[in-house]
PDB file of N, CA and C in Angstrom:
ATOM      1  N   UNK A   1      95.627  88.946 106.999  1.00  0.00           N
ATOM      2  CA  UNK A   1      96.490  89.892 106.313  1.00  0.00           C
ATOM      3  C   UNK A   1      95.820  90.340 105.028  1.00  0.00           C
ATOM      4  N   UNK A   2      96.088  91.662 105.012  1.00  0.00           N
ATOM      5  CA  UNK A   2      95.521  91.912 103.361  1.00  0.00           C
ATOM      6  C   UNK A   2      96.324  91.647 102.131  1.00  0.00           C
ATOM      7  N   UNK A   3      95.398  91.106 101.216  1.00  0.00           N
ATOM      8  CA  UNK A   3      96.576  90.456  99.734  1.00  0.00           C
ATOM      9  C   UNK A   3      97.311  91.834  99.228  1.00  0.00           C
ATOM     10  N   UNK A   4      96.254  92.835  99.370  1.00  0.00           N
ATOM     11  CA  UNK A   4      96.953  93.759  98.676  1.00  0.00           C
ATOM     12  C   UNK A   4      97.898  94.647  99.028  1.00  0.00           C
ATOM     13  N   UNK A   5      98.010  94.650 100.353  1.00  0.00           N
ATOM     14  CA  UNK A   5      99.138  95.178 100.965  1.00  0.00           C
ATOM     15  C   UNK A   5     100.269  94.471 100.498  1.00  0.00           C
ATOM     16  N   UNK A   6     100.198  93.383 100.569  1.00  0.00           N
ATOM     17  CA  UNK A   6     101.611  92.210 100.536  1.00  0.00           C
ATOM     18  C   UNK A   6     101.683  92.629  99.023  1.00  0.00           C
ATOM     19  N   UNK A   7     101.063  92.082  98.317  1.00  0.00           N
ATOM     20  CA  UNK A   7     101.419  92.547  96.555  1.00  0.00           C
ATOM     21  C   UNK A   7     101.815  93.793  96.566  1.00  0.00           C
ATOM     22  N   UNK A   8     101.148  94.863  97.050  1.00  0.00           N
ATOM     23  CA  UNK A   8     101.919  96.656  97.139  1.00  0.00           C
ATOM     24  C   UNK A   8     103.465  96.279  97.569  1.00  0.00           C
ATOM     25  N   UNK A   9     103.840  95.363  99.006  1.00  0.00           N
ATOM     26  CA  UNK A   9     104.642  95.716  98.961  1.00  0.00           C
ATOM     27  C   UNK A   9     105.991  94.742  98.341  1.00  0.00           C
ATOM     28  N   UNK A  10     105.261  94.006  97.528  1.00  0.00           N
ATOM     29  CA  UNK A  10     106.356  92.734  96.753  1.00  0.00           C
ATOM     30  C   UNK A  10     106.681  93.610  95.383  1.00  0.00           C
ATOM     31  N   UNK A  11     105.721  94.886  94.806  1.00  0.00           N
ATOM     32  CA  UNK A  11     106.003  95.516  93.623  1.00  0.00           C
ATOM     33  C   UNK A  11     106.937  96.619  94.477  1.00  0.00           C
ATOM     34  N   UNK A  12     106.718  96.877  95.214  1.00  0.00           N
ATOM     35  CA  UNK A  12     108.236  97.864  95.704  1.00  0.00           C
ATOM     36  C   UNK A  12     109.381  97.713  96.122  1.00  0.00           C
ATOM     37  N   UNK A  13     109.245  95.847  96.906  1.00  0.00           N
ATOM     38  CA  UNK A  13     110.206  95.433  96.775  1.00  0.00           C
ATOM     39  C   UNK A  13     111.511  95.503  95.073  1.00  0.00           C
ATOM     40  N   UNK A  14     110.404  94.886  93.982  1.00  0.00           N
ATOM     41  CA  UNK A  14     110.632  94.933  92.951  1.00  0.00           C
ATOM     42  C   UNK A  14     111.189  96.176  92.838  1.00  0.00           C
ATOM     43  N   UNK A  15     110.921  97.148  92.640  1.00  0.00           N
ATOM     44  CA  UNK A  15     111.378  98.596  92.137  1.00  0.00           C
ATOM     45  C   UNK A  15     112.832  99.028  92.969  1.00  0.00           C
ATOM     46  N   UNK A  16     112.743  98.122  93.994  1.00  0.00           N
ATOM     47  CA  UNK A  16     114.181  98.665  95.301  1.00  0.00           C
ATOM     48  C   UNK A  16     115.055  97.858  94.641  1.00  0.00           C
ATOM     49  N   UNK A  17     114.777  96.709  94.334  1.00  0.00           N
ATOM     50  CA  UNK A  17     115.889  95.843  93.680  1.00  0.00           C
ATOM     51  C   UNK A  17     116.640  96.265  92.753  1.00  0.00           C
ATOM     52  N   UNK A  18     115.480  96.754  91.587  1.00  0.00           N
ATOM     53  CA  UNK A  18     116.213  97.296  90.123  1.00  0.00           C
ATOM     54  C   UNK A  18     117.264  98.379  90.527  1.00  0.00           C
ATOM     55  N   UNK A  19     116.651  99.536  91.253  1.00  0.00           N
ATOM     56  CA  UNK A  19     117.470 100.454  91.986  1.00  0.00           C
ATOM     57  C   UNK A  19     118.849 100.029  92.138  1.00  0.00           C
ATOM     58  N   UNK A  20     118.472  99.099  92.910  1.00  0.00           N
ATOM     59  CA  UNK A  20     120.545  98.580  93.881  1.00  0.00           C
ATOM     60  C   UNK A  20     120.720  98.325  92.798  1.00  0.00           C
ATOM     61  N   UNK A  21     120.509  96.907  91.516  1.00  0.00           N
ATOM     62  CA  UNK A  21     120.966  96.984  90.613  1.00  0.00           C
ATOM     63  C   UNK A  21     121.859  98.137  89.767  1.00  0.00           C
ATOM     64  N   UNK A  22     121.006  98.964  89.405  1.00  0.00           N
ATOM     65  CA  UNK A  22     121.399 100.078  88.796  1.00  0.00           C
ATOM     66  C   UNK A  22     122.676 100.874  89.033  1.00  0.00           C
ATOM     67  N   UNK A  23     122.277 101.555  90.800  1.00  0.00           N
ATOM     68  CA  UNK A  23     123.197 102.030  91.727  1.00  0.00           C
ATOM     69  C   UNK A  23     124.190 101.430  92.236  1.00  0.00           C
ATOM     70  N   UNK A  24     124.412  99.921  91.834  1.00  0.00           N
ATOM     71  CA  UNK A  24     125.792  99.279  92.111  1.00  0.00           C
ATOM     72  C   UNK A  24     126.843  99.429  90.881  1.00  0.00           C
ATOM     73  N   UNK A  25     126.088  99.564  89.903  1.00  0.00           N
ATOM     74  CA  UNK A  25     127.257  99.647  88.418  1.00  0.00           C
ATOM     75  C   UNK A  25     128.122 101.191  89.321  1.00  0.00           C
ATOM     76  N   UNK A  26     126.946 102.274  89.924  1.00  0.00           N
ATOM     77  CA  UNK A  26     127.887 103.275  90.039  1.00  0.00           C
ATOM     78  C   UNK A  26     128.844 103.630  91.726  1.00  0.00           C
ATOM     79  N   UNK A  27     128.652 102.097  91.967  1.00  0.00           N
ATOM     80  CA  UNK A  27     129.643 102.097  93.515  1.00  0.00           C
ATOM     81  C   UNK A  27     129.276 103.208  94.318  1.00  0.00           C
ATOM     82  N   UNK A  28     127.466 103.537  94.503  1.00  0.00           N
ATOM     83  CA  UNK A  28     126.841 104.158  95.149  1.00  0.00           C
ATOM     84  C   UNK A  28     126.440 102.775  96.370  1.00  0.00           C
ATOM     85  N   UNK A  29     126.625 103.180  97.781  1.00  0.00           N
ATOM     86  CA  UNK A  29     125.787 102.489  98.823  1.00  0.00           C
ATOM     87  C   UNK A  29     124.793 103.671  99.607  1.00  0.00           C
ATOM     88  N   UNK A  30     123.872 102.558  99.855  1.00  0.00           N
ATOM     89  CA  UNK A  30     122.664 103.728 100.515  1.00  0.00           C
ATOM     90  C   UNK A  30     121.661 102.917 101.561  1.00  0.00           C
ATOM     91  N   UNK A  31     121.034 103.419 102.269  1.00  0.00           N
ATOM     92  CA  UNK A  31     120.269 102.259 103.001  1.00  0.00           C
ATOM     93  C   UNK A  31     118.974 102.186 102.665  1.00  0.00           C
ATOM     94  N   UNK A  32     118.645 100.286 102.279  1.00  0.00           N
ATOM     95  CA  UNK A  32     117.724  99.879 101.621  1.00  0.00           C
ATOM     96  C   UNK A  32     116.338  99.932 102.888  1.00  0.00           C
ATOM     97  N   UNK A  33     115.486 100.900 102.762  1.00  0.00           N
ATOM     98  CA  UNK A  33     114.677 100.730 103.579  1.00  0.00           C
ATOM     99  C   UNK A  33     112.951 101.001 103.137  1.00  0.00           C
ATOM    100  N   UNK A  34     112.131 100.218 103.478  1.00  0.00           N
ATOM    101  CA  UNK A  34     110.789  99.893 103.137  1.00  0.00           C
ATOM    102  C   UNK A  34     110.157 100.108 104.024  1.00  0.00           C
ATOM    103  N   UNK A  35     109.269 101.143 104.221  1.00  0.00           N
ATOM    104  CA  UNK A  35     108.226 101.646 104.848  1.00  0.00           C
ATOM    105  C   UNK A  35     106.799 101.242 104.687  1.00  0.00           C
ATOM    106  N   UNK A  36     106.305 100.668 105.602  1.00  0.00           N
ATOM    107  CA  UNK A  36     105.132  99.465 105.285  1.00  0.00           C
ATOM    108  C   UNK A  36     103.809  99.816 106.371  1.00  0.00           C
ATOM    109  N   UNK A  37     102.539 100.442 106.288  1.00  0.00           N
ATOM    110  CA  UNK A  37     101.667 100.438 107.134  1.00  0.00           C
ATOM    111  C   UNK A  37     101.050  99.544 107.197  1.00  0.00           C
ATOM    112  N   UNK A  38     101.505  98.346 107.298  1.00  0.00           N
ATOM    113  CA  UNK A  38     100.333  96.954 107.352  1.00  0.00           C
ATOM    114  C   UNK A  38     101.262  95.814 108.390  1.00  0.00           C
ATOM    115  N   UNK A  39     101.140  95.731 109.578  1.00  0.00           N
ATOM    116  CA  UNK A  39     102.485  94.921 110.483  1.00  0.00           C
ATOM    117  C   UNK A  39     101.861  93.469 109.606  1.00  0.00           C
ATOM    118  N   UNK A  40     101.005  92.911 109.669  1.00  0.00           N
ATOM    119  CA  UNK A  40     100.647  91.630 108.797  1.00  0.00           C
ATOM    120  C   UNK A  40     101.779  91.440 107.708  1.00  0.00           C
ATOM    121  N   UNK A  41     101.710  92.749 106.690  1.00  0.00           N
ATOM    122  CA  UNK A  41     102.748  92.292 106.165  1.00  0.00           C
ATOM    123  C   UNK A  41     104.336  92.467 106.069  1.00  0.00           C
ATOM    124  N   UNK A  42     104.837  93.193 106.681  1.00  0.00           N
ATOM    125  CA  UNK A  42     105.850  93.403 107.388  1.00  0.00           C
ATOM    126  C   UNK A  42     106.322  92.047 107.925  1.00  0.00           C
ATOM    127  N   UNK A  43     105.379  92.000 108.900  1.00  0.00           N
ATOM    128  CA  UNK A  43     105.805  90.265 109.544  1.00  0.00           C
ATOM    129  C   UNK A  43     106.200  88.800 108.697  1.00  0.00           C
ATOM    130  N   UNK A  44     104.955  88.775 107.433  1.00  0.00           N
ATOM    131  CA  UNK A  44     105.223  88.173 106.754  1.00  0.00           C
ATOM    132  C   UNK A  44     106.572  87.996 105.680  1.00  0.00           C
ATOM    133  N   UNK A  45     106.637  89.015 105.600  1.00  0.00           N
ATOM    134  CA  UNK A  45     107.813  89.335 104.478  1.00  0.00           C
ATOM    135  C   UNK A  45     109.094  89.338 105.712  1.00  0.00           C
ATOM    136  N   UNK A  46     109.071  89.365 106.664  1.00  0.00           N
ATOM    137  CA  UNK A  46     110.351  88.892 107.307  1.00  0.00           C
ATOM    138  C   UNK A  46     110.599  87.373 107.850  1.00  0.00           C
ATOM    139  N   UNK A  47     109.175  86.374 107.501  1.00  0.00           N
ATOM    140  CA  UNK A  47     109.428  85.079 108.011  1.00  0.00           C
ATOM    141  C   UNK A  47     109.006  84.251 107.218  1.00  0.00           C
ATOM    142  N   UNK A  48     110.156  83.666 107.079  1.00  0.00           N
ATOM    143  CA  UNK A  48     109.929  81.955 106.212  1.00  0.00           C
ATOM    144  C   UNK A  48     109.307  81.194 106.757  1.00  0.00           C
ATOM    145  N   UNK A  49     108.284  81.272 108.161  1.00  0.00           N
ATOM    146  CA  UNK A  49     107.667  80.052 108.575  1.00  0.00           C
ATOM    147  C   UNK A  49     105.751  80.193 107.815  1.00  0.00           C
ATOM    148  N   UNK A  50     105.964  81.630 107.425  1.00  0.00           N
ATOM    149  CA  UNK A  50     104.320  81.859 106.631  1.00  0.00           C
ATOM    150  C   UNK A  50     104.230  81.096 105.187  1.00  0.00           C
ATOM    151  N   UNK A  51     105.023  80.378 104.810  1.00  0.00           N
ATOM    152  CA  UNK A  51     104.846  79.504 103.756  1.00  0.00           C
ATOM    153  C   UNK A  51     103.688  79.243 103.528  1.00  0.00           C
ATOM    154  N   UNK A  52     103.801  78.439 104.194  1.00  0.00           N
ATOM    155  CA  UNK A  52     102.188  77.953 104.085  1.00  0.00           C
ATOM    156  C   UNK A  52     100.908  78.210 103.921  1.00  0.00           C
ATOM    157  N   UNK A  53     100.783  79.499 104.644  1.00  0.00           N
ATOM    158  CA  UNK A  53      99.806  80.508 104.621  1.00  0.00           C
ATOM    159  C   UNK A  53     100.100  81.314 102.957  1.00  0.00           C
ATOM    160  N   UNK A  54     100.456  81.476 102.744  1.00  0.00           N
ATOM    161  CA  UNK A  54     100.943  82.557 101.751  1.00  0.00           C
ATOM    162  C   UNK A  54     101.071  81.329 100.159  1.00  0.00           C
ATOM    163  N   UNK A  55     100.448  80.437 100.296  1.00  0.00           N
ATOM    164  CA  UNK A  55     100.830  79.431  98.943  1.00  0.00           C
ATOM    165  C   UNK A  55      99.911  79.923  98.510  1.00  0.00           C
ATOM    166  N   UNK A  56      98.981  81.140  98.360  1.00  0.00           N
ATOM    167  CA  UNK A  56      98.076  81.588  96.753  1.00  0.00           C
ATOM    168  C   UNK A  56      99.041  82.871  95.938  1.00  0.00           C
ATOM    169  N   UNK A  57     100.032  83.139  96.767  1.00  0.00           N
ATOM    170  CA  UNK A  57     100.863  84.350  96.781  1.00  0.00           C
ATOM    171  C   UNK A  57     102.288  83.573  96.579  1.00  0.00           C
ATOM    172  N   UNK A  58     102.553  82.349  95.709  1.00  0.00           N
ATOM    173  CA  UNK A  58     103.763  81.842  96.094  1.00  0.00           C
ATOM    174  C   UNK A  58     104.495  83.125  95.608  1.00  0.00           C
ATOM    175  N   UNK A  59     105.004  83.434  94.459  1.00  0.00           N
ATOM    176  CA  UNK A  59     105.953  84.280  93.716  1.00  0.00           C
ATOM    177  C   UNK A  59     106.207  85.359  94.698  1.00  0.00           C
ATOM    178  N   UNK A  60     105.300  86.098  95.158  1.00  0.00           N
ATOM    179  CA  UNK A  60     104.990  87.110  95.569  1.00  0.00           C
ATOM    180  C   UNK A  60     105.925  87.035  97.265  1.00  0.00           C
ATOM    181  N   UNK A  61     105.649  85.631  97.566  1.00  0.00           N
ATOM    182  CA  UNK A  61     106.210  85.924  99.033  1.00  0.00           C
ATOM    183  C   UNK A  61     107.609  85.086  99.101  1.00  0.00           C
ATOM    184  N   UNK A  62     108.198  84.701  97.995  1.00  0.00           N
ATOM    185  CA  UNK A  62     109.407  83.967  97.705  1.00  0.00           C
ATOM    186  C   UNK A  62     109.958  84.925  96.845  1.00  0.00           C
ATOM    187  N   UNK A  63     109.630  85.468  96.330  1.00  0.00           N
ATOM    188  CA  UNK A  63     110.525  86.841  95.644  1.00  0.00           C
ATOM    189  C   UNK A  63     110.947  87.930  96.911  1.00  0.00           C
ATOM    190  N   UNK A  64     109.839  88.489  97.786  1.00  0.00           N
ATOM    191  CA  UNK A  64     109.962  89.361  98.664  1.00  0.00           C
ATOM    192  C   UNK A  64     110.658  88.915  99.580  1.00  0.00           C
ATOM    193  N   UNK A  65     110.873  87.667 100.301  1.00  0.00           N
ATOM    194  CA  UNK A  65     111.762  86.821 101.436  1.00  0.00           C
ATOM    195  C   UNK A  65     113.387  86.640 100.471  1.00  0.00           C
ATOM    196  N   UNK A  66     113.127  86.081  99.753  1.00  0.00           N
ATOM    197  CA  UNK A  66     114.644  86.226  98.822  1.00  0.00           C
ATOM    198  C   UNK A  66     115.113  87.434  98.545  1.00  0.00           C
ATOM    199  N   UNK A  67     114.295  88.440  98.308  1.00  0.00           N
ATOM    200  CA  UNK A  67     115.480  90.468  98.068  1.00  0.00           C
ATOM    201  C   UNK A  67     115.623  90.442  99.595  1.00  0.00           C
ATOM    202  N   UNK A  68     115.034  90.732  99.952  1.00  0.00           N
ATOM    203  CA  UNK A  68     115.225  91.124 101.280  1.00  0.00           C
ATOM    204  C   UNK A  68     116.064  90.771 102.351  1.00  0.00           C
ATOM    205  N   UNK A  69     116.349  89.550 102.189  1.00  0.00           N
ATOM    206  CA  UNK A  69     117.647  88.648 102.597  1.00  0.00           C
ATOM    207  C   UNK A  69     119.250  88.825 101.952  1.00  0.00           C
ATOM    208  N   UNK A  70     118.962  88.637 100.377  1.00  0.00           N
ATOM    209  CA  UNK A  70     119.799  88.664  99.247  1.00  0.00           C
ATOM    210  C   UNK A  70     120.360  90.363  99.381  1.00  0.00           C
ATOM    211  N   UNK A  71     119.728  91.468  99.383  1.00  0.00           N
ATOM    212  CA  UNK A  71     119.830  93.033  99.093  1.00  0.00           C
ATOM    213  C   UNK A  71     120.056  93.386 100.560  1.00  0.00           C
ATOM    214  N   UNK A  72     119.711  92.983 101.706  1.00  0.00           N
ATOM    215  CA  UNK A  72     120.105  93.643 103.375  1.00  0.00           C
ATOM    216  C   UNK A  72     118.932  94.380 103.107  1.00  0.00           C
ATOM    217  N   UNK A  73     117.683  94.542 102.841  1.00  0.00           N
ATOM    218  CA  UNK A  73     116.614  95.264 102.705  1.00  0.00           C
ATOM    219  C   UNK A  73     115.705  95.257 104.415  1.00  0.00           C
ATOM    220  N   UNK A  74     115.478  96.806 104.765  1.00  0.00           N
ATOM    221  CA  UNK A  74     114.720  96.392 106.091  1.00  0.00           C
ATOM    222  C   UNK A  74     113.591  97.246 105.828  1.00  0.00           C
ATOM    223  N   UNK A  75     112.552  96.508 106.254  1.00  0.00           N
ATOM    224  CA  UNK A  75     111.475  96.273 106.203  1.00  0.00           C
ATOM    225  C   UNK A  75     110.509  96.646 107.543  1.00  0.00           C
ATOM    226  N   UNK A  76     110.058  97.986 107.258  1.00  0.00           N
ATOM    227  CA  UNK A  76     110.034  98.219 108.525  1.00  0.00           C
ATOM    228  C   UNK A  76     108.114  99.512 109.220  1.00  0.00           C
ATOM    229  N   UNK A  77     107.586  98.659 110.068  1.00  0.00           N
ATOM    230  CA  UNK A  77     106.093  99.001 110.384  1.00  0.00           C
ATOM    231  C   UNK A  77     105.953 100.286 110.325  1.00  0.00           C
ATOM    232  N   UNK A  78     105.097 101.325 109.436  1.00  0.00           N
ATOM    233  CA  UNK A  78     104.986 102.915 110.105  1.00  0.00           C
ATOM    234  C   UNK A  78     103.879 103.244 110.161  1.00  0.00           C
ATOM    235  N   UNK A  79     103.214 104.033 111.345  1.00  0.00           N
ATOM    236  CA  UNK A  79     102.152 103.934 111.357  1.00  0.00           C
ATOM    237  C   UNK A  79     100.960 104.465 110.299  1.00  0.00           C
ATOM    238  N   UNK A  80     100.133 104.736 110.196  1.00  0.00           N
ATOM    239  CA  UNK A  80      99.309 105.194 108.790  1.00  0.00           C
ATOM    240  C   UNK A  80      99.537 106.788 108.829  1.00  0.00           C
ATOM    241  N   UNK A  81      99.424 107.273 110.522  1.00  0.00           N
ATOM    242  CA  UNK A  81      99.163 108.976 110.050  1.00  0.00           C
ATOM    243  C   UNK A  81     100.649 109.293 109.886  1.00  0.00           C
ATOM    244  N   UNK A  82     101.698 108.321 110.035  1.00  0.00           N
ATOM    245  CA  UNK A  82     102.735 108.940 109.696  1.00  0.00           C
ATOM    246  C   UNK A  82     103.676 108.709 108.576  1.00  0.00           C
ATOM    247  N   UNK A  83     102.176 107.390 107.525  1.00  0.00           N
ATOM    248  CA  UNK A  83     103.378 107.374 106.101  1.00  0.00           C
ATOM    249  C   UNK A  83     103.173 108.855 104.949  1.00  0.00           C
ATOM    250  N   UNK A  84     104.116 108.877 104.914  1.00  0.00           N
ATOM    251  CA  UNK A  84     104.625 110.235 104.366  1.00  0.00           C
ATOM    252  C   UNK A  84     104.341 109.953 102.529  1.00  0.00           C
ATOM    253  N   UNK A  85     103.857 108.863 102.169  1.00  0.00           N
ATOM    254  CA  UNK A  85     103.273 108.509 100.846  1.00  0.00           C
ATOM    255  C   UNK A  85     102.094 108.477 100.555  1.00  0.00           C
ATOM    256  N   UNK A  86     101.342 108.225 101.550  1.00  0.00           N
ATOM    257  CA  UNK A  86      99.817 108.832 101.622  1.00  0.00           C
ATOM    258  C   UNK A  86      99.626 110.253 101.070  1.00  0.00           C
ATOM    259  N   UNK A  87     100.907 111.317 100.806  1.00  0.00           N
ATOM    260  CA  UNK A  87     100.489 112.746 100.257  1.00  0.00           C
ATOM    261  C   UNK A  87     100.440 112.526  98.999  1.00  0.00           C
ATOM    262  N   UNK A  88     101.322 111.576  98.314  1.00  0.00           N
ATOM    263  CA  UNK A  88     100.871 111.024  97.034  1.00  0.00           C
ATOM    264  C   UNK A  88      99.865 110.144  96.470  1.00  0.00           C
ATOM    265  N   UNK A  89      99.427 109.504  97.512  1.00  0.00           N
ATOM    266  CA  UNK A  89      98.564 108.134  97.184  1.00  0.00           C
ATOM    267  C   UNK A  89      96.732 108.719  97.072  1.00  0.00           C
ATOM    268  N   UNK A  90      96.622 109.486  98.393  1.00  0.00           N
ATOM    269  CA  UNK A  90      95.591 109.637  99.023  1.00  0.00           C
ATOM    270  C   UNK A  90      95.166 110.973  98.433  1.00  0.00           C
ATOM    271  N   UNK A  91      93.630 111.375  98.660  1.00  0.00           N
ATOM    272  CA  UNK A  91      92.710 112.596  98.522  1.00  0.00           C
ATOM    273  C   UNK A  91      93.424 113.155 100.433  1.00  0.00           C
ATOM    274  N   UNK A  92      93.585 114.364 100.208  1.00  0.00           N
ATOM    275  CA  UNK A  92      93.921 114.854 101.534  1.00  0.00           C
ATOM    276  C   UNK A  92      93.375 116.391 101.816  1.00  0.00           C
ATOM    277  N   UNK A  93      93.371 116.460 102.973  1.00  0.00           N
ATOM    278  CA  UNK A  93      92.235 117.668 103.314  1.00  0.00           C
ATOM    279  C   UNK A  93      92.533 117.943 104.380  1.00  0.00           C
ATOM    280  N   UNK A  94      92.283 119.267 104.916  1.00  0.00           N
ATOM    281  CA  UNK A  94      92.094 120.017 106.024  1.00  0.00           C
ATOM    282  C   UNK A  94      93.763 119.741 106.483  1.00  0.00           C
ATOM    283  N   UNK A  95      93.626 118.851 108.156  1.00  0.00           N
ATOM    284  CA  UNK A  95      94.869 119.426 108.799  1.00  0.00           C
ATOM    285  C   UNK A  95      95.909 118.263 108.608  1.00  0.00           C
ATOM    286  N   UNK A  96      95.472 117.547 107.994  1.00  0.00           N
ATOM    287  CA  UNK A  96      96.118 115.859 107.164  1.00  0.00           C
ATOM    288  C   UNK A  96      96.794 116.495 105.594  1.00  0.00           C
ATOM    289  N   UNK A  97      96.224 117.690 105.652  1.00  0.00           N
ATOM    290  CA  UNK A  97      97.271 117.855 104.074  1.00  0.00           C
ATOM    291  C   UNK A  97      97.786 118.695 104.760  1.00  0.00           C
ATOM    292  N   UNK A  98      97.629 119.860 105.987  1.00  0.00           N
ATOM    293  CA  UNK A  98      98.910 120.318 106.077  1.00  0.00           C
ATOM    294  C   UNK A  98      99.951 119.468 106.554  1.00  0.00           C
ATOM    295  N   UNK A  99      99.772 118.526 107.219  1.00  0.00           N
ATOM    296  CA  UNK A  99     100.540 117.894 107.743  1.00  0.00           C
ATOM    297  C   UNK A  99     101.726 117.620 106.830  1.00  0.00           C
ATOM    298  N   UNK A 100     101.135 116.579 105.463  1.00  0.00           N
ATOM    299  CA  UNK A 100     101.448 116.236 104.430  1.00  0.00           C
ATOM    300  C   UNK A 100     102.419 117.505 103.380  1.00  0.00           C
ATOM    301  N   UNK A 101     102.321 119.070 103.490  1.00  0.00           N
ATOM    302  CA  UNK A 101     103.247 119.651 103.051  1.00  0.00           C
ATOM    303  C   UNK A 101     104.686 119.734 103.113  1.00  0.00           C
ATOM    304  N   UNK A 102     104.978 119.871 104.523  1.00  0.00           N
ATOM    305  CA  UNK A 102     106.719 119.386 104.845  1.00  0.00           C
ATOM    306  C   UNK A 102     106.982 118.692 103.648  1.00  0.00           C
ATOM    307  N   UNK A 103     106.595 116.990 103.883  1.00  0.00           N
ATOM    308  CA  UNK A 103     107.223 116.283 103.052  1.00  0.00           C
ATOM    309  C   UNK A 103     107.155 116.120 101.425  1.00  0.00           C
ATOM    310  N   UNK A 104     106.229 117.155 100.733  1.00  0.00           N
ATOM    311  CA  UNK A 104     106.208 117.809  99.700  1.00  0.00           C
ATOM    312  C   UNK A 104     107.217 118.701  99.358  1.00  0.00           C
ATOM    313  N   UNK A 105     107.985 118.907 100.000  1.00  0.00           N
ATOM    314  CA  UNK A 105     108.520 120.004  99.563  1.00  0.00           C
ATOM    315  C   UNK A 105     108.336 121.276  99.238  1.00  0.00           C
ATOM    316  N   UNK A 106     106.987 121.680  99.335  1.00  0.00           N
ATOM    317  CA  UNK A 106     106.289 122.830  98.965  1.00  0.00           C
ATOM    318  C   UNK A 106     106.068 123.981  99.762  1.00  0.00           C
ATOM    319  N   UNK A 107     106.025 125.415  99.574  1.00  0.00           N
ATOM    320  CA  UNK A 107     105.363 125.919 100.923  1.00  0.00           C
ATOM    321  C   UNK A 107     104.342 126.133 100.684  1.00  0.00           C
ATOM    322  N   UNK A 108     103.210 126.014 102.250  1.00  0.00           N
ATOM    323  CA  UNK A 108     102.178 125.889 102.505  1.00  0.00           C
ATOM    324  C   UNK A 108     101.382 127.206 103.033  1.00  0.00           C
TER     325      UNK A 108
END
């Protein structure tokens, strides 16, 4: 598994949390959902039996197994050409940035 996927996605876990936080003072419900191109960590972050594996990452994979349980958070595999955050993350070109306009909002 890659570390840095799992840390990417234990800091977004983080950021979804504060969210519900926030959005519960205003008796807003919405569905908590995490879009993840790495099944390694996907898998991990849905099972308490990777303990073991994951003890250089304790915080990281005991924070992410606890929201996710605690918040109803789902956690869920997408494939790479179809995460829709890659138009923010990534250098994009040719028929991969048109692709990437839709979900910009922009016209192309």
């Amino acid at each position: 598994m890659c570390v840095a996927e799992y840390i990417t996605l234990s800091n977004s876990v983080q950021h979804l949390v504060q969210a519900i936080c926030q959005l519960s003072h205003l008796s807003e419900s919405f569905d908590k959902k995490l879009f993840c191109n790495n099944q390694a960590a996907v898998q991990v972050s849905l099972d308490n039996l990777s303990q073991k594996q994951m003890r250089y990452l304790d915080f990281a994979f005991f924070f992410v197994n606890h929201a996710i349980r605690k918040h109803d958070i789902k956690v869920t595999w997408v494939h790479t050409a179809e995460m829709q955050a890659d138009a923010l993350t990534k250098r994009l070109s040719g028929p991969i940035l048109q692709q990437a306009v839709p979900f910009l909002c922009v016209n192309g």
